[in-house]
Structure formats: C-alpha cells, structure tokens
PDB file of N, CA and C in Angstrom:
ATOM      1  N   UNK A   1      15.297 225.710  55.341  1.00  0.00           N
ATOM      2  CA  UNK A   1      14.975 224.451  54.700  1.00  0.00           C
ATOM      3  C   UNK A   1      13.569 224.547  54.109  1.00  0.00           C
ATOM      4  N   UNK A   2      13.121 224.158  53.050  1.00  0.00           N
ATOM      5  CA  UNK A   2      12.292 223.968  51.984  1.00  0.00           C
ATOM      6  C   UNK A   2      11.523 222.721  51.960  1.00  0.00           C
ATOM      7  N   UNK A   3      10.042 222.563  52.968  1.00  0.00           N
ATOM      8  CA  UNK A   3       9.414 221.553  53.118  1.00  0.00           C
ATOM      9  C   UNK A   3       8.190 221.879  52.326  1.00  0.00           C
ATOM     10  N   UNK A   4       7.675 221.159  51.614  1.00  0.00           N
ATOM     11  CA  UNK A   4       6.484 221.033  51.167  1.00  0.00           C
ATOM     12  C   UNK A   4       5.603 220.062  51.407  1.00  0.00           C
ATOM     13  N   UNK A   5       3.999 219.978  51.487  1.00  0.00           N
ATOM     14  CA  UNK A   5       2.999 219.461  51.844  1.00  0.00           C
ATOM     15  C   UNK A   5       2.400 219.177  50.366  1.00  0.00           C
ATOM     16  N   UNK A   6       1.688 218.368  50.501  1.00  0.00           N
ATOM     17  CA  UNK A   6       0.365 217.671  49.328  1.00  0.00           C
ATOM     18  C   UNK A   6      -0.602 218.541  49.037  1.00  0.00           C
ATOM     19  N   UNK A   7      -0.402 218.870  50.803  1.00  0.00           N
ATOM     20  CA  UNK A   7      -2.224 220.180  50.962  1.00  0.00           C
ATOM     21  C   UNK A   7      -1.460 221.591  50.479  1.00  0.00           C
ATOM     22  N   UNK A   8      -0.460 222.067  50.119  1.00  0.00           N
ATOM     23  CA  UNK A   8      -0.195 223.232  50.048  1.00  0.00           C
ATOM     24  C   UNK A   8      -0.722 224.125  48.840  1.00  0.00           C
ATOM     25  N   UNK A   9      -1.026 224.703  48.746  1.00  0.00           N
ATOM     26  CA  UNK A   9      -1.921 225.747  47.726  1.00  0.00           C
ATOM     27  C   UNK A   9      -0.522 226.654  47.279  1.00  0.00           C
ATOM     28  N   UNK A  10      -0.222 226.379  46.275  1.00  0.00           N
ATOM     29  CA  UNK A  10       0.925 227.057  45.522  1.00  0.00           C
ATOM     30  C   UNK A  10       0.568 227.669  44.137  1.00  0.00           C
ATOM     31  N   UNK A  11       1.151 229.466  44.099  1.00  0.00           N
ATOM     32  CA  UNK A  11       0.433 229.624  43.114  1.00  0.00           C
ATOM     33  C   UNK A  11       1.804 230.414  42.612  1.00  0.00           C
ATOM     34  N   UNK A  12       1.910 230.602  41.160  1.00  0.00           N
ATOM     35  CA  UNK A  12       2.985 231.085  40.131  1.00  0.00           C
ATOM     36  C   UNK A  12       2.692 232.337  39.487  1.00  0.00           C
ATOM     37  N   UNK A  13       3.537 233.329  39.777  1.00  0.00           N
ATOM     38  CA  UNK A  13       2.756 235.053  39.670  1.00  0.00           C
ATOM     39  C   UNK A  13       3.211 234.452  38.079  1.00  0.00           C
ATOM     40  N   UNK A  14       2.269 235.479  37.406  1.00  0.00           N
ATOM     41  CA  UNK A  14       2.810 234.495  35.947  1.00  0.00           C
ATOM     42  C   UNK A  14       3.259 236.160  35.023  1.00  0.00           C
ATOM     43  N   UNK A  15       3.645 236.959  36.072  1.00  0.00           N
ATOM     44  CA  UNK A  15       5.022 238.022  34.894  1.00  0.00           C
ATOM     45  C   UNK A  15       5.815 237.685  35.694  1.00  0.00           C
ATOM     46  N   UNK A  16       6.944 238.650  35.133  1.00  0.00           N
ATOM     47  CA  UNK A  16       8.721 238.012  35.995  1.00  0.00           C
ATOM     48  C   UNK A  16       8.759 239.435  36.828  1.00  0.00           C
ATOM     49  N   UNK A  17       9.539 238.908  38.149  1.00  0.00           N
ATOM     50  CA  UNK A  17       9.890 239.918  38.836  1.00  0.00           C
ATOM     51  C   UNK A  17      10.997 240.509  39.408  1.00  0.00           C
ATOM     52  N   UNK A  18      10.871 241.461  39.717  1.00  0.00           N
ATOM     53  CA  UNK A  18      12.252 242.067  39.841  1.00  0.00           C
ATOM     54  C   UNK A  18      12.661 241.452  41.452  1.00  0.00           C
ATOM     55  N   UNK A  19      13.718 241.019  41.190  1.00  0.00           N
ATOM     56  CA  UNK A  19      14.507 240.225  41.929  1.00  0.00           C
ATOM     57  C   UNK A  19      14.980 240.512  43.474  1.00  0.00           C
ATOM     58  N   UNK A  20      15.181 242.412  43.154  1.00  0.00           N
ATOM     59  CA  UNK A  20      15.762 243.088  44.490  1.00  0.00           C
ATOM     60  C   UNK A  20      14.452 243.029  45.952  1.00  0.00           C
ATOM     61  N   UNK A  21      13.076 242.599  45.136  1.00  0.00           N
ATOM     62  CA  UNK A  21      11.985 242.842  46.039  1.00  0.00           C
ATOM     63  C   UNK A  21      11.673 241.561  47.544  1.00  0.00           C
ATOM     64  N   UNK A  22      11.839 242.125  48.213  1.00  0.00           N
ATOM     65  CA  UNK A  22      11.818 241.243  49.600  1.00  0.00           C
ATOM     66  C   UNK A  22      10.344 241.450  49.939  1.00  0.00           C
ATOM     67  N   UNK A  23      10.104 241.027  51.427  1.00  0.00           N
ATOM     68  CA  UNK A  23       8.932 240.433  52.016  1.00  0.00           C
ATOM     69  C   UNK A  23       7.912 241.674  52.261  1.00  0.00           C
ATOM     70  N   UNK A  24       8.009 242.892  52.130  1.00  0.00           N
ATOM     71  CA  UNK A  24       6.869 243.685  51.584  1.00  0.00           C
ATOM     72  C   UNK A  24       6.823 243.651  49.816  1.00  0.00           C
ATOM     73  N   UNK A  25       7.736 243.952  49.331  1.00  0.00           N
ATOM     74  CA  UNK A  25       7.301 244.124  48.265  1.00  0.00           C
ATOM     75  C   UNK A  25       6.452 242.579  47.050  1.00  0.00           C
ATOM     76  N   UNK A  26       6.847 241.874  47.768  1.00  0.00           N
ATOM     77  CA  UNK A  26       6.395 240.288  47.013  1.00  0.00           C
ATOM     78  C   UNK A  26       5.460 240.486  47.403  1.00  0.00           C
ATOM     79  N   UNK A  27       4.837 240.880  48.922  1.00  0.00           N
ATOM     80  CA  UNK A  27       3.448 241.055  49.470  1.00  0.00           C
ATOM     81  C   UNK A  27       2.341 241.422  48.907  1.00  0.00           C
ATOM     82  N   UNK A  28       3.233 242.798  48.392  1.00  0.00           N
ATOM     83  CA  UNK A  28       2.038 243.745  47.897  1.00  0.00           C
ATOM     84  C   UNK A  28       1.829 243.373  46.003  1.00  0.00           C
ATOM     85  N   UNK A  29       2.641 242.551  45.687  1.00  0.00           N
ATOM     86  CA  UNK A  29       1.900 241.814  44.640  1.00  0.00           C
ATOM     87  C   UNK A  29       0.876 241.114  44.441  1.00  0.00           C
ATOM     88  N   UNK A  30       1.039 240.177  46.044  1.00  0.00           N
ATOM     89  CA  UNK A  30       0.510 239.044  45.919  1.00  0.00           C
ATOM     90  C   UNK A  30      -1.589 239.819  46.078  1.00  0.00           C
ATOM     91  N   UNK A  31      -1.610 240.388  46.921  1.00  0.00           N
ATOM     92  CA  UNK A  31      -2.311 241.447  47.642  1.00  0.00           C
ATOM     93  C   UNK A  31      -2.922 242.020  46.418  1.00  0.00           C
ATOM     94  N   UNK A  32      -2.164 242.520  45.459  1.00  0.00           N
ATOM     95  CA  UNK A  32      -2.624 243.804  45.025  1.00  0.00           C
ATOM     96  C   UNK A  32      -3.184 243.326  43.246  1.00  0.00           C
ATOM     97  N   UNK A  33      -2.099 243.034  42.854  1.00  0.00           N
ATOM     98  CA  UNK A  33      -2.266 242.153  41.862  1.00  0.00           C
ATOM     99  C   UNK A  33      -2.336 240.633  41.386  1.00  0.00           C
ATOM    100  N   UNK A  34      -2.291 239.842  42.354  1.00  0.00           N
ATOM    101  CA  UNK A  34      -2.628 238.310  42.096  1.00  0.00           C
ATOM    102  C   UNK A  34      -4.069 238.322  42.940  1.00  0.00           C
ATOM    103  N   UNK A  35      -4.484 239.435  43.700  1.00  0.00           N
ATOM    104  CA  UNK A  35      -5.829 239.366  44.894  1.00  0.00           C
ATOM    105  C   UNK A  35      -5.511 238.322  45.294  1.00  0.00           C
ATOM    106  N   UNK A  36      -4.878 237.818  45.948  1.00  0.00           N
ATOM    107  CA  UNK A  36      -5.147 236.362  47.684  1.00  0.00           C
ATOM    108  C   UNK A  36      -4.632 237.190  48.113  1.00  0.00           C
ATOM    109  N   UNK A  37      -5.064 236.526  49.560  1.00  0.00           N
ATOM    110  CA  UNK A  37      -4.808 236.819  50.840  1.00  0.00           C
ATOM    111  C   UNK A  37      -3.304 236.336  51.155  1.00  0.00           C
ATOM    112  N   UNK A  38      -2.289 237.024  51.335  1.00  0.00           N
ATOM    113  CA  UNK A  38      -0.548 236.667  51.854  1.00  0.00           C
ATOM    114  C   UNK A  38      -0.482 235.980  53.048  1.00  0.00           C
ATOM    115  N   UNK A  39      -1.557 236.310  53.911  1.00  0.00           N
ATOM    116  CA  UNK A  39      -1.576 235.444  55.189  1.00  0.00           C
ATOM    117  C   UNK A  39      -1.906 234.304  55.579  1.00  0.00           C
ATOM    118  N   UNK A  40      -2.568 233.517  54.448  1.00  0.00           N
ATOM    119  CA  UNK A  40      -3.394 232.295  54.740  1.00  0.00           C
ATOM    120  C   UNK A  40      -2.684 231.263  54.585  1.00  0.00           C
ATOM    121  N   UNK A  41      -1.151 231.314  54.818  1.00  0.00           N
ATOM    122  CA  UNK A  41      -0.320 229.956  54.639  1.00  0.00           C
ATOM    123  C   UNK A  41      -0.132 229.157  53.121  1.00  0.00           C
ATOM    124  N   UNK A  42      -0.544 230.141  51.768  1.00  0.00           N
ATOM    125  CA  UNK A  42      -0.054 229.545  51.001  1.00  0.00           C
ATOM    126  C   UNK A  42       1.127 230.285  50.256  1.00  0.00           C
ATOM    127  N   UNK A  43       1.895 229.340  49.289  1.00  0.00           N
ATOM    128  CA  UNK A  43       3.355 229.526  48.933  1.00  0.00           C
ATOM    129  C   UNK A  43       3.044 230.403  47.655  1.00  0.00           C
ATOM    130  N   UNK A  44       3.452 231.223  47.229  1.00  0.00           N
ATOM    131  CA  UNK A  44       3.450 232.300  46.329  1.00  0.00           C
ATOM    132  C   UNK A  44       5.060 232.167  45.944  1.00  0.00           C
ATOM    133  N   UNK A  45       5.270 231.980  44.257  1.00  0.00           N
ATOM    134  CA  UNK A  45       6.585 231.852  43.535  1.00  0.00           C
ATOM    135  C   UNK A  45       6.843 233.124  42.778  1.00  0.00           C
ATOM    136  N   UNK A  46       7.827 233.274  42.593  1.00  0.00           N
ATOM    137  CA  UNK A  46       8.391 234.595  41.698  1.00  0.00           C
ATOM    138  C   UNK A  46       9.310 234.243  40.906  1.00  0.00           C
ATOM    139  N   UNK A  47       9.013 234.325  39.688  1.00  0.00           N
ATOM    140  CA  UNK A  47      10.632 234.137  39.117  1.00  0.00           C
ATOM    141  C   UNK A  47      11.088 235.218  37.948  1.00  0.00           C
ATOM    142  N   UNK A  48      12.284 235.459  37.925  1.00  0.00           N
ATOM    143  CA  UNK A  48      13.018 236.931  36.993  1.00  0.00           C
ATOM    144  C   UNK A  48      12.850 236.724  35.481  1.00  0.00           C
ATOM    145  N   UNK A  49      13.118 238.001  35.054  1.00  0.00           N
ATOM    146  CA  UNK A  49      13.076 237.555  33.391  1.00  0.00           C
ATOM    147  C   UNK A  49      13.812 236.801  32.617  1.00  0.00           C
ATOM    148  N   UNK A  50      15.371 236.966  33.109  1.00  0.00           N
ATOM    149  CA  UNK A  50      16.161 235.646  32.850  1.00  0.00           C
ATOM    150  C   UNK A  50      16.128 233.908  33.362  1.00  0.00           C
ATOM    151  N   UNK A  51      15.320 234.385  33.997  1.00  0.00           N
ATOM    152  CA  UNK A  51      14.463 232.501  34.542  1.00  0.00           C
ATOM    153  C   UNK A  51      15.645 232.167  35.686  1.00  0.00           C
ATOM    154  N   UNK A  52      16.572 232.588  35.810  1.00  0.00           N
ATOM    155  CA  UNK A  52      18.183 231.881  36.550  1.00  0.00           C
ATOM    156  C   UNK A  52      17.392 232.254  38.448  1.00  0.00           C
ATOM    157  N   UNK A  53      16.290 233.269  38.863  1.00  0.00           N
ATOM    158  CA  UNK A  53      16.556 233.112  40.011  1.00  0.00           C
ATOM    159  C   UNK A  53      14.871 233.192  40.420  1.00  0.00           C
ATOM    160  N   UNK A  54      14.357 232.543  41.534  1.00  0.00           N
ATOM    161  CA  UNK A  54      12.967 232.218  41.747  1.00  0.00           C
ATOM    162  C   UNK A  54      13.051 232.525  43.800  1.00  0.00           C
ATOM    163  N   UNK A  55      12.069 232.826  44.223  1.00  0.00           N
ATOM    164  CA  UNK A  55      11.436 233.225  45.196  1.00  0.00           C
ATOM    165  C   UNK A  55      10.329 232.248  45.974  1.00  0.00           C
ATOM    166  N   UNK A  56      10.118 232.228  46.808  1.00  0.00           N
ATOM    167  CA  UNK A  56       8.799 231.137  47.620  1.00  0.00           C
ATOM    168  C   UNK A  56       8.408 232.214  48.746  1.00  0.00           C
ATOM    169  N   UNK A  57       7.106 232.587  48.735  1.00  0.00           N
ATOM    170  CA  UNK A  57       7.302 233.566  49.879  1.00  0.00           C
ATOM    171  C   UNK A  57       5.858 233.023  50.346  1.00  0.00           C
ATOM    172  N   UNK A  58       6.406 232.563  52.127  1.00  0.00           N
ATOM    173  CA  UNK A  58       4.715 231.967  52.590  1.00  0.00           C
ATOM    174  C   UNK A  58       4.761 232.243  54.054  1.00  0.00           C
ATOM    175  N   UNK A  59       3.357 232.891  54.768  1.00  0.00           N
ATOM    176  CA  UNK A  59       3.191 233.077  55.663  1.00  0.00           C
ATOM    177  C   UNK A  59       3.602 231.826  56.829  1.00  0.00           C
ATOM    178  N   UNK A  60       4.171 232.037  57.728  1.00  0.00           N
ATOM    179  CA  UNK A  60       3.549 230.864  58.907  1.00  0.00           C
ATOM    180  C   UNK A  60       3.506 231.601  59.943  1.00  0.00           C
ATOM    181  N   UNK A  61       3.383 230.730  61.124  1.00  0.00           N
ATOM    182  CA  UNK A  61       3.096 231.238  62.660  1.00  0.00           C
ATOM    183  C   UNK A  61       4.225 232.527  62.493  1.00  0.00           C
ATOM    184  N   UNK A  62       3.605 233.559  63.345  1.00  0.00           N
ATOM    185  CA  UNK A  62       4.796 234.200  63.227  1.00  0.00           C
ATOM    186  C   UNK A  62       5.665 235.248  62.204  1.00  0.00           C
ATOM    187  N   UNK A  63       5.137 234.497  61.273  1.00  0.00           N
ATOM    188  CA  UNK A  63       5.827 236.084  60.213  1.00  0.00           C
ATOM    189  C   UNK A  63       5.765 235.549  58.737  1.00  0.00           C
ATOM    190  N   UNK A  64       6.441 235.672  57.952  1.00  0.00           N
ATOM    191  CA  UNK A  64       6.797 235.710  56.638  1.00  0.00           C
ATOM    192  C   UNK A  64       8.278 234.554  56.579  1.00  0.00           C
ATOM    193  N   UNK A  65       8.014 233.789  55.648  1.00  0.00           N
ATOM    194  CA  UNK A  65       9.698 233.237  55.370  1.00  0.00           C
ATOM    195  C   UNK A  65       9.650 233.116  53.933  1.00  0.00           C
ATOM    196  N   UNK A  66      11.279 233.202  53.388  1.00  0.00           N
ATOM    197  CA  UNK A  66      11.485 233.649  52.349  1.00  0.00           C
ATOM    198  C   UNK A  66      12.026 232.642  51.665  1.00  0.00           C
ATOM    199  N   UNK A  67      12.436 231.865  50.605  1.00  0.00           N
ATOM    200  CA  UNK A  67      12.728 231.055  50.064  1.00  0.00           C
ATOM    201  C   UNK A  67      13.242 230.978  48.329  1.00  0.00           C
ATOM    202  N   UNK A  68      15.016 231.547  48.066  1.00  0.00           N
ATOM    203  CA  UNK A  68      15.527 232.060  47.370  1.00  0.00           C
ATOM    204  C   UNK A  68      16.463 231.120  46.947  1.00  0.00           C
ATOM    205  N   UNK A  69      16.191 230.908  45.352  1.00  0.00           N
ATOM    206  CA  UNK A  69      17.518 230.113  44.695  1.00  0.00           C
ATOM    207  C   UNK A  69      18.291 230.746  43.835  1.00  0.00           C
ATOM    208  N   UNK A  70      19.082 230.905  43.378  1.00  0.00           N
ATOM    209  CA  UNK A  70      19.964 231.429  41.757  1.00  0.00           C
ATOM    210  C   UNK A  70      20.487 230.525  41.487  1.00  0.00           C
ATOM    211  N   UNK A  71      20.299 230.170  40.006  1.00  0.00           N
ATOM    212  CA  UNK A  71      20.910 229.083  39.493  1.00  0.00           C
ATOM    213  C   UNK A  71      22.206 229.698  39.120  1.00  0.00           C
ATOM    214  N   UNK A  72      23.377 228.837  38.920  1.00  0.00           N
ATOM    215  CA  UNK A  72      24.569 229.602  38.614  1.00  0.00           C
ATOM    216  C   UNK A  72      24.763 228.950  37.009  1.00  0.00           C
ATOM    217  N   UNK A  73      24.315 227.841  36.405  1.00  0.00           N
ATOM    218  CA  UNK A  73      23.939 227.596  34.983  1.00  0.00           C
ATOM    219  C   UNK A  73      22.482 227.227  34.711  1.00  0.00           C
ATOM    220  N   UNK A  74      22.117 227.328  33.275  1.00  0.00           N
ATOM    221  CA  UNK A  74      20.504 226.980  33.448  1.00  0.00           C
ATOM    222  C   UNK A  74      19.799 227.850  34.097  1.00  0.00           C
ATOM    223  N   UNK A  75      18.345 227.916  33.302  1.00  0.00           N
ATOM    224  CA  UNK A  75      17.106 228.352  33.792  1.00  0.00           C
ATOM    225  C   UNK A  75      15.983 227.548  34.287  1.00  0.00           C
ATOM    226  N   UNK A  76      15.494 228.113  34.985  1.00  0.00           N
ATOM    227  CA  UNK A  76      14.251 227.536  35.422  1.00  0.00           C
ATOM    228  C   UNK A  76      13.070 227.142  34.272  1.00  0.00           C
ATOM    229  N   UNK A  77      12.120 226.151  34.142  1.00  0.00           N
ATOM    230  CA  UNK A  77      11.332 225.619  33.270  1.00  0.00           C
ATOM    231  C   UNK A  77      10.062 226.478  33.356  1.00  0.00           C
ATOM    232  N   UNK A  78       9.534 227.571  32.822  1.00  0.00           N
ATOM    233  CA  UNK A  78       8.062 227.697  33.312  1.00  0.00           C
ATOM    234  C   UNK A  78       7.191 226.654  32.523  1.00  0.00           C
ATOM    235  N   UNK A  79       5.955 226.437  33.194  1.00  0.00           N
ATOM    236  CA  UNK A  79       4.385 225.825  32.756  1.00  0.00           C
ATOM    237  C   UNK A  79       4.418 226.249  31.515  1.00  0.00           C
ATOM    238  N   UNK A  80       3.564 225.678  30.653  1.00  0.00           N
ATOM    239  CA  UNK A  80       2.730 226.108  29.463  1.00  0.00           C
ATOM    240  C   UNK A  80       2.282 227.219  29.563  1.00  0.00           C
ATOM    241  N   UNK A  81       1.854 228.463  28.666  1.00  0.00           N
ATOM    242  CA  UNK A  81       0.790 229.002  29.471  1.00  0.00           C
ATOM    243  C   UNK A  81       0.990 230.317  30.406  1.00  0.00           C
ATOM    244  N   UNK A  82       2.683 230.320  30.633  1.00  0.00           N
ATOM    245  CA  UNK A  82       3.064 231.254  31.802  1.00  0.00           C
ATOM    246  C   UNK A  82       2.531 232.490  31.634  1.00  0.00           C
ATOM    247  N   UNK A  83       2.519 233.218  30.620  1.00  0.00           N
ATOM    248  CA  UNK A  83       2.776 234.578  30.733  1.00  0.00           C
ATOM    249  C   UNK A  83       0.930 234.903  29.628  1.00  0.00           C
ATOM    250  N   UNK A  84      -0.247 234.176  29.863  1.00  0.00           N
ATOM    251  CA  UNK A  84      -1.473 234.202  29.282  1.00  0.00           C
ATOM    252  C   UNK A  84      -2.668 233.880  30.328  1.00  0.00           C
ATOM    253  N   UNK A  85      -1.921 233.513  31.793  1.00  0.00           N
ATOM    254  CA  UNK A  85      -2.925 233.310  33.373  1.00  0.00           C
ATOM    255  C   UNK A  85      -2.398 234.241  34.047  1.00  0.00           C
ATOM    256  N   UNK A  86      -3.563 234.616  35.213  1.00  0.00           N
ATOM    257  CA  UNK A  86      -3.298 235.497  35.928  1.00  0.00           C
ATOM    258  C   UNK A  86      -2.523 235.002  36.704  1.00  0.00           C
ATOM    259  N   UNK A  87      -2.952 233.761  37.182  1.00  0.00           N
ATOM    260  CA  UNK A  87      -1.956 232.429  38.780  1.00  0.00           C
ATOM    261  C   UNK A  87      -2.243 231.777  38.392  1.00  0.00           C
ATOM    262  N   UNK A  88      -1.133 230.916  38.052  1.00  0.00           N
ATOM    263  CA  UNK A  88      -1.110 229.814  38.317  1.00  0.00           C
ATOM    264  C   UNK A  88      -0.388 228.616  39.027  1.00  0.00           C
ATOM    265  N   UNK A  89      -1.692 227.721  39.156  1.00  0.00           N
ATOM    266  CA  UNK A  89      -1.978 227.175  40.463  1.00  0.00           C
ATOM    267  C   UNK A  89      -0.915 225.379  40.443  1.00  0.00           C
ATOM    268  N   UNK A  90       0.295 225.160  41.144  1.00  0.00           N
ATOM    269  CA  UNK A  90       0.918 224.618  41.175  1.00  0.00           C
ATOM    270  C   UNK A  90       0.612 223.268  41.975  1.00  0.00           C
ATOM    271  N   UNK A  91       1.129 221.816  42.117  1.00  0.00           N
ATOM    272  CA  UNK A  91       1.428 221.434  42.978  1.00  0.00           C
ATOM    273  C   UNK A  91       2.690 221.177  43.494  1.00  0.00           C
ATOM    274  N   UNK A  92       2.858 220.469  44.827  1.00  0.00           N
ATOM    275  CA  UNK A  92       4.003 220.439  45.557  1.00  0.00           C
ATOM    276  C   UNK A  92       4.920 219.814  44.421  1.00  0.00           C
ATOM    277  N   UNK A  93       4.642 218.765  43.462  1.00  0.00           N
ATOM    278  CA  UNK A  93       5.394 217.826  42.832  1.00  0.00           C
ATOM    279  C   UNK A  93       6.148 219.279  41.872  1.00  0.00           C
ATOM    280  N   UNK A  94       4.564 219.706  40.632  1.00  0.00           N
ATOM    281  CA  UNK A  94       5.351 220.627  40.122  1.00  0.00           C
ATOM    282  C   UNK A  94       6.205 221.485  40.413  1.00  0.00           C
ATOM    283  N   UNK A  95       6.292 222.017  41.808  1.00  0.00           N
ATOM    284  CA  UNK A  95       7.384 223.373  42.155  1.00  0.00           C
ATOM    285  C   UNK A  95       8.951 222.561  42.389  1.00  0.00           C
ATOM    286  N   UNK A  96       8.707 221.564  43.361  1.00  0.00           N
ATOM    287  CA  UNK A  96       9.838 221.166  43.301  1.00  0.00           C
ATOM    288  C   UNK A  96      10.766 220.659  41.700  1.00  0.00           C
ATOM    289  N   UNK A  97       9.650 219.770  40.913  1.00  0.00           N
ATOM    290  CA  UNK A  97      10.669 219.511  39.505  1.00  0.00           C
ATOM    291  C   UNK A  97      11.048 220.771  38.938  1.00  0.00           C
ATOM    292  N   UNK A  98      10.392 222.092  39.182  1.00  0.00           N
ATOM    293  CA  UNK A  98      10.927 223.209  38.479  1.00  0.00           C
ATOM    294  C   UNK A  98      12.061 223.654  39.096  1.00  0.00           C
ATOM    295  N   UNK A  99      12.312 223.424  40.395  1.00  0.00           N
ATOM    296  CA  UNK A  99      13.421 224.084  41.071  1.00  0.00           C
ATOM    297  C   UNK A  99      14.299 222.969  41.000  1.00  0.00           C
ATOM    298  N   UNK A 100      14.336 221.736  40.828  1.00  0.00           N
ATOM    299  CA  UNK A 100      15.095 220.807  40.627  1.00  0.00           C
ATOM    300  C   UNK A 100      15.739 220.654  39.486  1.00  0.00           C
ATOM    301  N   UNK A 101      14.869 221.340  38.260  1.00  0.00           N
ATOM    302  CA  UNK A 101      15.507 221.364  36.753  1.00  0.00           C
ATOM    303  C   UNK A 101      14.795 219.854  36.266  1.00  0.00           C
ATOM    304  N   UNK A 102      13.519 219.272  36.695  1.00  0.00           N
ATOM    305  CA  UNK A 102      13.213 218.595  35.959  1.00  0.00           C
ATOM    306  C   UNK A 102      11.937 219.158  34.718  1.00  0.00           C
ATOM    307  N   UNK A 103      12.295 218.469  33.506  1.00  0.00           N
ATOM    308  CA  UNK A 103      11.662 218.707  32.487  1.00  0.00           C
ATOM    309  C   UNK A 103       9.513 218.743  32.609  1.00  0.00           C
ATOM    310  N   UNK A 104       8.459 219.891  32.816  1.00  0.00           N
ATOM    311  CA  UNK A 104       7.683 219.646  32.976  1.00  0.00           C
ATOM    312  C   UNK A 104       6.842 219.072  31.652  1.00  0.00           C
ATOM    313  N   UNK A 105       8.059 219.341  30.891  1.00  0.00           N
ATOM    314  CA  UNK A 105       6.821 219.451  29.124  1.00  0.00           C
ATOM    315  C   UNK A 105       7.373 217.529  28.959  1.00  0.00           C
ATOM    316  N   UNK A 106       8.437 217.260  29.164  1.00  0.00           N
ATOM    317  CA  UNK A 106       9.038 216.119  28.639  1.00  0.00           C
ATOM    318  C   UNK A 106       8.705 214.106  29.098  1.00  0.00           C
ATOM    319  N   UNK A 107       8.027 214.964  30.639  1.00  0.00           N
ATOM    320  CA  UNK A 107       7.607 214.211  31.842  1.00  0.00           C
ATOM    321  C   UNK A 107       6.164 213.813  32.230  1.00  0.00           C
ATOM    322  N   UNK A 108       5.561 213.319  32.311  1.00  0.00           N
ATOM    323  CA  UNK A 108       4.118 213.744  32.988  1.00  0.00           C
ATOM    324  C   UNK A 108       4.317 212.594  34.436  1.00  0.00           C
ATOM    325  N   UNK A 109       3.184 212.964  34.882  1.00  0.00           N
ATOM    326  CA  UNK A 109       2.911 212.028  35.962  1.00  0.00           C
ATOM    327  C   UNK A 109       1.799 210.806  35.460  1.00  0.00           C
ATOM    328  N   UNK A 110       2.041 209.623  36.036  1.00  0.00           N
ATOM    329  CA  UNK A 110       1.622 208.512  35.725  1.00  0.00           C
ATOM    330  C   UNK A 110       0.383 208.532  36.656  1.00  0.00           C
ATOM    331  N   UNK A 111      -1.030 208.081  35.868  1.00  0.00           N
ATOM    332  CA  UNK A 111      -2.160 208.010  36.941  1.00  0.00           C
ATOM    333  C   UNK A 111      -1.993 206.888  37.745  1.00  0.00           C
ATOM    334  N   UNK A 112      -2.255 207.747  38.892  1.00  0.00           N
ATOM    335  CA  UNK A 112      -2.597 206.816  40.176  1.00  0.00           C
ATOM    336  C   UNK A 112      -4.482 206.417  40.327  1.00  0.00           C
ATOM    337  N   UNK A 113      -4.601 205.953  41.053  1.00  0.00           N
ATOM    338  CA  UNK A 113      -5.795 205.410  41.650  1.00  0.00           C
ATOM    339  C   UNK A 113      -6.544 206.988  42.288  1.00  0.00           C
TER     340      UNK A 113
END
C-alpha cells in the first residue's frame, strides 16, 4: 500500500529507466547519479521511455520498499521541464495526480493561506 506524507521529500530521476532494474540497481542511480543519500527516507520515482510504467523506491525501518505501477492504457504525465533538471523535486499532491492520470499542465492548485 502507497501512503504518502506532506513532509515527504520526493524527487523525479528526470531520464527514463530501464524498467527490469530492482532495489540495487534504482539505488545505485539514486547514489551515483542523482547524489542523495537512498537511506534517508525519501521517495525516489522512475519512470520508462514509453511513460506506461513508474517505480517509488524509499527507504524505511528495515530495508527498501518498492512501489510499481503499469498502466495497461495511457501514459503517465511528466512535469514541464522533465528531461532539462537533474531532480526533480515533487510533492505528495504532484506524485499522486501523476499516478492517478490527473492533468498537471491543465490543473493548478488553488492558493491557500
């Protein structure tokens, strides 16, 4: 199950990745080429070149958990911007409307206080 926080530090590898890569190999991206730290409890996203399948990979107590969708129609929405930042830096609202299939360009959020 797929809980997200307000406080969560979520960041969007911004090339596409190859899909077959599990919990070392997302690691040593995050590590090697995004530089953060994999252990510090924040959510790191992946998504393929055809946009159809995305990744969540975040430390907690205990180990690594993995967090995998494939869309079976439709692609995923990237940010503005995707493929011209090194990370970018998400919130809880944005990850979920992307995995939900809501529109980020079409939508904004209304200011609050």
């Amino acid at each position: 199950m797929l809980s997200l926080r307000n406080t969560d530090h979520i960041y969007l590898y911004s090339k596409f990745t190859d899909m077959r890569k599990g919990f070392n190999g997302l690691s040593n991206i995050v590590i090697s080429l995004m530089e953060l730290d994999v252990t510090n409890g924040d959510i790191f996203v992946f998504i393929n070149r055809s946009k159809d399948k995305l990744k969540l990979l975040r430390f907690e107590k205990g180990g690594f958990s993995l967090y995998y969708k494939r869309l079976e129609k439709g692609r995923f929405e990237l940010p503005k911007g995707f493929d011209k930042q090194k990370n970018i830096s998400l919130s809880s609202t944005e990850i979920m409307m992307i995995i939900e299939g809501v529109s980020l360009e079409k939508r904004g959020q209304k200011v609050r206080f």
